[in-house]
C-alpha atoms as a PDB file:
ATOM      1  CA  UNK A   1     -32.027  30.351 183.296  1.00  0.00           C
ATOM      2  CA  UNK A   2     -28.560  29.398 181.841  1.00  0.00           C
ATOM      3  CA  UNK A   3     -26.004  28.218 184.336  1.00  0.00           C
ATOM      4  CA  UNK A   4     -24.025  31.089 183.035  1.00  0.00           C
ATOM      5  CA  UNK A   5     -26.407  33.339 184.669  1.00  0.00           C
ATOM      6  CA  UNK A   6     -27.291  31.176 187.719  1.00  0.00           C
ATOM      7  CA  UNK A   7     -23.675  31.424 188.440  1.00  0.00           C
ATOM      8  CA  UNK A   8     -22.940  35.029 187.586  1.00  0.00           C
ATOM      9  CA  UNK A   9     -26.171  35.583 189.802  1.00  0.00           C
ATOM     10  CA  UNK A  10     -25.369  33.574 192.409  1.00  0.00           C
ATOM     11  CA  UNK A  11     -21.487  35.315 192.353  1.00  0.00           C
ATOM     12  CA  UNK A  12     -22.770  38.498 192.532  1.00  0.00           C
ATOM     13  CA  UNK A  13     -25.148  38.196 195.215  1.00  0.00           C
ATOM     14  CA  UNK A  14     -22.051  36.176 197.533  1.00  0.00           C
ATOM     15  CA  UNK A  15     -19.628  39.138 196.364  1.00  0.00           C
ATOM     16  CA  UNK A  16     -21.965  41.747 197.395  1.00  0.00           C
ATOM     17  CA  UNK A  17     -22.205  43.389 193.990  1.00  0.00           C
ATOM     18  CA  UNK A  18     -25.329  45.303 192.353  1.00  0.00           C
ATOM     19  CA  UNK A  19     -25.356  44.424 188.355  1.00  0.00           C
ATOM     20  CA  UNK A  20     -24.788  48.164 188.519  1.00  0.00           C
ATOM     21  CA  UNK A  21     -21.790  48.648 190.492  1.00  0.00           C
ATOM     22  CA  UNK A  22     -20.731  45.353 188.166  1.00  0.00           C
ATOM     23  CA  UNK A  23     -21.022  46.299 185.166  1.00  0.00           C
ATOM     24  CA  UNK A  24     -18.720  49.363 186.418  1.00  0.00           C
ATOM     25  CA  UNK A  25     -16.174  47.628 187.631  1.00  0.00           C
ATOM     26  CA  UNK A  26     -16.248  44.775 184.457  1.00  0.00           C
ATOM     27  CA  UNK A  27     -16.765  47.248 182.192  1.00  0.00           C
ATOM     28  CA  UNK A  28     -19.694  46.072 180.732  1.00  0.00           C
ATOM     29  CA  UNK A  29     -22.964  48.053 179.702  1.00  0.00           C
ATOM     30  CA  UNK A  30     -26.002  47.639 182.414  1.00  0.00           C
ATOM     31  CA  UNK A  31     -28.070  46.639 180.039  1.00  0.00           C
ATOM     32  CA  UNK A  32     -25.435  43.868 178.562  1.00  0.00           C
ATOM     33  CA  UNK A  33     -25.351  42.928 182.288  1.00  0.00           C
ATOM     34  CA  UNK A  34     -29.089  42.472 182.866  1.00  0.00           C
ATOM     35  CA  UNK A  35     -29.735  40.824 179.604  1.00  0.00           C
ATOM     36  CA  UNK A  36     -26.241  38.090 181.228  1.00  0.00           C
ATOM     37  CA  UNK A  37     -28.376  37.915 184.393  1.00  0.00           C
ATOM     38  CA  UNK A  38     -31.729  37.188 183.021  1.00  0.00           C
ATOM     39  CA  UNK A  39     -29.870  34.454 180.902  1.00  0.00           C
ATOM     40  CA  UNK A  40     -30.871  35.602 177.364  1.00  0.00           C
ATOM     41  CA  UNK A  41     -27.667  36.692 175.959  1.00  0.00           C
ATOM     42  CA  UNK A  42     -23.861  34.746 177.146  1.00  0.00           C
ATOM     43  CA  UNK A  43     -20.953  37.164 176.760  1.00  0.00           C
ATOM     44  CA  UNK A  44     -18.129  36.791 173.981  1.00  0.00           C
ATOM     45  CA  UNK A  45     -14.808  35.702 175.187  1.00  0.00           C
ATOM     46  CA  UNK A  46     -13.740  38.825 175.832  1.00  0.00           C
ATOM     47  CA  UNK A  47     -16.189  39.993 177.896  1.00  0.00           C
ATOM     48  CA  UNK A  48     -16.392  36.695 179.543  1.00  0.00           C
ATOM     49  CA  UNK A  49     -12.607  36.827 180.721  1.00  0.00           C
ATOM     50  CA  UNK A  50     -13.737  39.956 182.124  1.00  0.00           C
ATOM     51  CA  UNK A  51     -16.473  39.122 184.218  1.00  0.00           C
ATOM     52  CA  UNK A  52     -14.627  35.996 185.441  1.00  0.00           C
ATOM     53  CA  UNK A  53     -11.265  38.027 186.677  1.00  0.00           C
ATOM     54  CA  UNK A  54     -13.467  40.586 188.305  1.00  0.00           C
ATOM     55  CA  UNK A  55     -15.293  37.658 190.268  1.00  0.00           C
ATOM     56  CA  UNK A  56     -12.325  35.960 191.066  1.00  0.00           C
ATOM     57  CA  UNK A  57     -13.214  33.098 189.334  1.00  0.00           C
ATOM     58  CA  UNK A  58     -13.036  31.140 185.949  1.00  0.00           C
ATOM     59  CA  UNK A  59     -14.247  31.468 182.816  1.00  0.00           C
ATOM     60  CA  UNK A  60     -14.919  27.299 182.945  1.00  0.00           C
ATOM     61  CA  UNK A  61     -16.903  28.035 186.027  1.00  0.00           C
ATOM     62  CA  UNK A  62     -19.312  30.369 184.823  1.00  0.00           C
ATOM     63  CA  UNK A  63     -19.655  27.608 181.806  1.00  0.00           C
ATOM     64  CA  UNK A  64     -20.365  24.959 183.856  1.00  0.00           C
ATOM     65  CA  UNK A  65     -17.282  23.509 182.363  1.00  0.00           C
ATOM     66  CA  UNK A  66     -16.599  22.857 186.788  1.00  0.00           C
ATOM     67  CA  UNK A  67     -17.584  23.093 189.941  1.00  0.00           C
ATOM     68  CA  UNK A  68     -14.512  24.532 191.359  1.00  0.00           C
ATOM     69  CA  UNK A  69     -15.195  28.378 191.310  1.00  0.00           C
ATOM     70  CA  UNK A  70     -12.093  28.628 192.652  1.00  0.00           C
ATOM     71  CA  UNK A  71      -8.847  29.808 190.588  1.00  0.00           C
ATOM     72  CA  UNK A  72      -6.330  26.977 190.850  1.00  0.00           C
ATOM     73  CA  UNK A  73      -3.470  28.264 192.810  1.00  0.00           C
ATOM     74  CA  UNK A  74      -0.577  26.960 189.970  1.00  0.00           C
ATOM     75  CA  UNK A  75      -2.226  29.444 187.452  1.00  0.00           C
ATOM     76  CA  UNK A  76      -1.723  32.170 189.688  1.00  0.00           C
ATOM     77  CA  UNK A  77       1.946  31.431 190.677  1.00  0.00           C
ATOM     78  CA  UNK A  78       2.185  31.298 187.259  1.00  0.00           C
ATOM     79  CA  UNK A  79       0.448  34.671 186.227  1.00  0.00           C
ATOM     80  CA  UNK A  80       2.867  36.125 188.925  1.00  0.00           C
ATOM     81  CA  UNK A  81       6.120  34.470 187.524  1.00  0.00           C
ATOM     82  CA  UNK A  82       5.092  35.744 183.968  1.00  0.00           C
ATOM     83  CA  UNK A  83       3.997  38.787 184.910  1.00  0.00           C
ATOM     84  CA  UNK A  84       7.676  39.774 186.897  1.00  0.00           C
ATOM     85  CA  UNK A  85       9.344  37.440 183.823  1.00  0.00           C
ATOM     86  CA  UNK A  86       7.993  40.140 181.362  1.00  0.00           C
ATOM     87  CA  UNK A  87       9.753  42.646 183.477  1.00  0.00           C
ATOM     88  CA  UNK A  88      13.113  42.041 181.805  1.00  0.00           C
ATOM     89  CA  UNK A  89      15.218  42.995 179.363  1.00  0.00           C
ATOM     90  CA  UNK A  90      16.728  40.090 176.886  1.00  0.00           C
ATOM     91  CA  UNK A  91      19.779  39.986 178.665  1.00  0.00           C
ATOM     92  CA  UNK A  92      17.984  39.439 182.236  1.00  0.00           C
ATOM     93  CA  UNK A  93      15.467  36.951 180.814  1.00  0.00           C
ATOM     94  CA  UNK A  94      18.259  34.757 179.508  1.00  0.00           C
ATOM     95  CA  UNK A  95      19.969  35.049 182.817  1.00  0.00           C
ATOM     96  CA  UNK A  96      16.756  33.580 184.552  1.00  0.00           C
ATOM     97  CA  UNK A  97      16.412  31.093 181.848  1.00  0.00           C
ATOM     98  CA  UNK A  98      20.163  29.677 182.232  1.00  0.00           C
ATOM     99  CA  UNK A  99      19.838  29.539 186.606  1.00  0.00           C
ATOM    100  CA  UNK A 100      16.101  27.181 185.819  1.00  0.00           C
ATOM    101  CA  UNK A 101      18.203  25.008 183.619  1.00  0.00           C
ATOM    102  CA  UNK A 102      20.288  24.194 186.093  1.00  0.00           C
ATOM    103  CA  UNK A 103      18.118  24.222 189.200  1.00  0.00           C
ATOM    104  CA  UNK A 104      15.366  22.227 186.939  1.00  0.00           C
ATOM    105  CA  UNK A 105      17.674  20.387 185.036  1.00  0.00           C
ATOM    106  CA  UNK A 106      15.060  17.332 184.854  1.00  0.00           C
ATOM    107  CA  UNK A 107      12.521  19.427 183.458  1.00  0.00           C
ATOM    108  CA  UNK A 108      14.348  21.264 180.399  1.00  0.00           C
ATOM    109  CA  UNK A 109      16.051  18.352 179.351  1.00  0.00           C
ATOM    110  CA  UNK A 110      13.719  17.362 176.641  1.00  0.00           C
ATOM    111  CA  UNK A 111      13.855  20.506 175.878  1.00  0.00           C
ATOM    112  CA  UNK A 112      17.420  20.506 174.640  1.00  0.00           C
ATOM    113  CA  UNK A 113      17.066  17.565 172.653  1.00  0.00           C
ATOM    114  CA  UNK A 114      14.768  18.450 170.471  1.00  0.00           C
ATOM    115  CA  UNK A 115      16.668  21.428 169.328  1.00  0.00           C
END
């Protein structure tokens, strides 16, 4: 067994999930599931993003690129300022641009001088 699939294994059975149930909800064939389990295929990319988000996890655990199964918590404050960022219009998005510079002037200020 890969540590891909020891992992994924190991996540499903913590989580609760059948492969079938799984594969539903990571929308990935049963049979591309069992063949993930079993070890003898890892997923592209793609499909590996997808199995990691529905697991809660990261790609780089399911790897073995760490041992932290965990999501770091910056990444998701981040995911949650881009995703209400994205929200905007132009007009909004340089509004919320202009109030970081000055509340963060520290951290834009290379910014500016390389422009």
């Amino acid at each position: 067994m890969s540590i891909f699939s020891e992992r994924l294994s190991a996540l499903l059975k913590a989580k609760g999930f059948s492969q079938k149930d799984f594969s539903k909800k990571a929308n990935i064939t049963e049979s591309s599931m069992s063949y993930y389990v079993k070890g003898v295929r890892i997923p592209s990319g793609e499909v590996l993003a997808r199995i990691a988000k529905a697991l809660d996890t990261t790609a780089d655990y399911l790897l073995g690129n760490t041992d932290n199964a965990q999501i770091p918590e910056s990444k998701s404050e981040l995911k949650y300022l881009q995703r209400n960022l994205g929200k905007l219009d132009n007009k909004q998005l340089k509004k919320a641009e202009e109030m970081l510079k000055l509340m963060f002037d520290e951290i834009f200020e290379d910014e500016d001088e390389e422009e």
